[in-house]
Protein backbone atom coordinates (compact mmCIF):
# COMPACT_ATOMS: atom_id res chain seq x y z
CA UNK A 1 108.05 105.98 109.95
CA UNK A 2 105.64 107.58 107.60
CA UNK A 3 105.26 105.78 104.52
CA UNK A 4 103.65 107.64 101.43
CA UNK A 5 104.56 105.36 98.77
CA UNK A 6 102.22 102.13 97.81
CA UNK A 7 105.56 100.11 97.68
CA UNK A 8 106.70 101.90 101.39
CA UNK A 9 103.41 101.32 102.63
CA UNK A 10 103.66 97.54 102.09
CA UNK A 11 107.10 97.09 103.35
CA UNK A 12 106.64 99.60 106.85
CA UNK A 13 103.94 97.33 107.43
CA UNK A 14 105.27 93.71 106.49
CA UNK A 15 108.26 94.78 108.35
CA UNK A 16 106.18 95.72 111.98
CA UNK A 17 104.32 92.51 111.77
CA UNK A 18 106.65 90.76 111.36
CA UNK A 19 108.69 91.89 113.92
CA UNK A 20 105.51 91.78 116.24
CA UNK A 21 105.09 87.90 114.85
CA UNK A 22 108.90 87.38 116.06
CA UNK A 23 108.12 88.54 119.77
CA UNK A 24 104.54 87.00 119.62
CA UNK A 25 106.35 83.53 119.24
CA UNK A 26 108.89 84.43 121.49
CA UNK A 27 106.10 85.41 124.02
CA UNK A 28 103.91 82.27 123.79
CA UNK A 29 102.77 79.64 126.17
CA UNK A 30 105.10 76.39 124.88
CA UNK A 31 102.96 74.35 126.63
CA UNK A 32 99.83 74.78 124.47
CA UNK A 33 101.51 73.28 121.19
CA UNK A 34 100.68 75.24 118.05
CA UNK A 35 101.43 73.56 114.52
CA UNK A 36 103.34 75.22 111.88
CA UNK A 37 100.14 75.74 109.67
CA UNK A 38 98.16 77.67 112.39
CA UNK A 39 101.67 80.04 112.94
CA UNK A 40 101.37 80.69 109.20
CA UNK A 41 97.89 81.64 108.87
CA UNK A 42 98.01 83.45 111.76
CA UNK A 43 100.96 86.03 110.09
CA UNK A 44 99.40 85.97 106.77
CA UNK A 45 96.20 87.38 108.37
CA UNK A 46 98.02 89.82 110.54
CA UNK A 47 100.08 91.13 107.65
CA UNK A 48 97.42 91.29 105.43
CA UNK A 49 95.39 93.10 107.51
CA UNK A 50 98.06 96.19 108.57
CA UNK A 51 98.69 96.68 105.13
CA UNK A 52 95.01 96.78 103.64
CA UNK A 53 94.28 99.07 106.38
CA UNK A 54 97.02 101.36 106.23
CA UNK A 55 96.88 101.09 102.45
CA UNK A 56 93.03 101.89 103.10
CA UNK A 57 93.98 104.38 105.12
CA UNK A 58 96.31 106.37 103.24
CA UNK A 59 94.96 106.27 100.09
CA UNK A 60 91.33 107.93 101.94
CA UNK A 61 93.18 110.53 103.52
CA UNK A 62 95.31 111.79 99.99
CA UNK A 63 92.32 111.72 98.06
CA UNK A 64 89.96 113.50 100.81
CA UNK A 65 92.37 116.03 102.32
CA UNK A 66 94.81 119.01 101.00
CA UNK A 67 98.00 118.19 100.48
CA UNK A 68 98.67 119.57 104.15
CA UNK A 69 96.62 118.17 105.92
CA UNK A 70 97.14 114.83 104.26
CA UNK A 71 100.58 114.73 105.26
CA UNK A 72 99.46 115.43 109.53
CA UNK A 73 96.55 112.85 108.74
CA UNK A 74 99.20 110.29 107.18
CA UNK A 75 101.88 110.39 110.47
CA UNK A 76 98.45 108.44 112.26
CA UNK A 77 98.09 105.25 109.71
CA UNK A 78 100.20 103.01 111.22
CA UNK A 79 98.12 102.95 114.91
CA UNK A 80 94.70 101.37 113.33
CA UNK A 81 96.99 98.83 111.47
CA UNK A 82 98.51 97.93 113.80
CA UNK A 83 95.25 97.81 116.51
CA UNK A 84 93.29 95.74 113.10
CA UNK A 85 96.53 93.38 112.98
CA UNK A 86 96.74 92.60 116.59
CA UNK A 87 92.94 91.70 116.91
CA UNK A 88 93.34 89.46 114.00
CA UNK A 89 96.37 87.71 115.09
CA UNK A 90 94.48 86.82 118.60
């Protein structure tokens, strides 16, 4: 999904972390407990993260390319936001 839109930015991105958080817990090792505050800041950062970057992102590539070319740059955000929220969340 290619989101122009500050608002659609936000929510593409809150949306694929979360549902990355959702198999991430699903995924873990239930024998090494993790508490309910380390879950948290663990989504926060990952969230936080994909959408400064792919707010980052998008806003370089409109104000440094022609309209054209911004829109072929802009269908590549969402891979280094994701890559910058995955390292984060380790």
């Amino acid at each position: 999904v290619m989101a122009t839109s500050t608002p659609a930015i936000a929510l593409v991105h809150w949306m694929n972390q979360t549902h990355n958080a959702l198999i991430n817990y699903s995924n873990r090792n239930a024998s090494s407990p993790l508490s309910n505050v380390q879950l948290f800041v663990s989504y926060c950062t990952a969230v936080g993260s994909a959408v400064s970057v792919a707010f980052g992102l998008a806003t370089a590539i409109k104000t440094r390319l022609p309209p054209a070319q911004a829109a072929a740059a802009l269908r590549f955000v969402a891979m280094p936001a994701s890559m910058v929220a995955s390292a984060s969340n380790c």
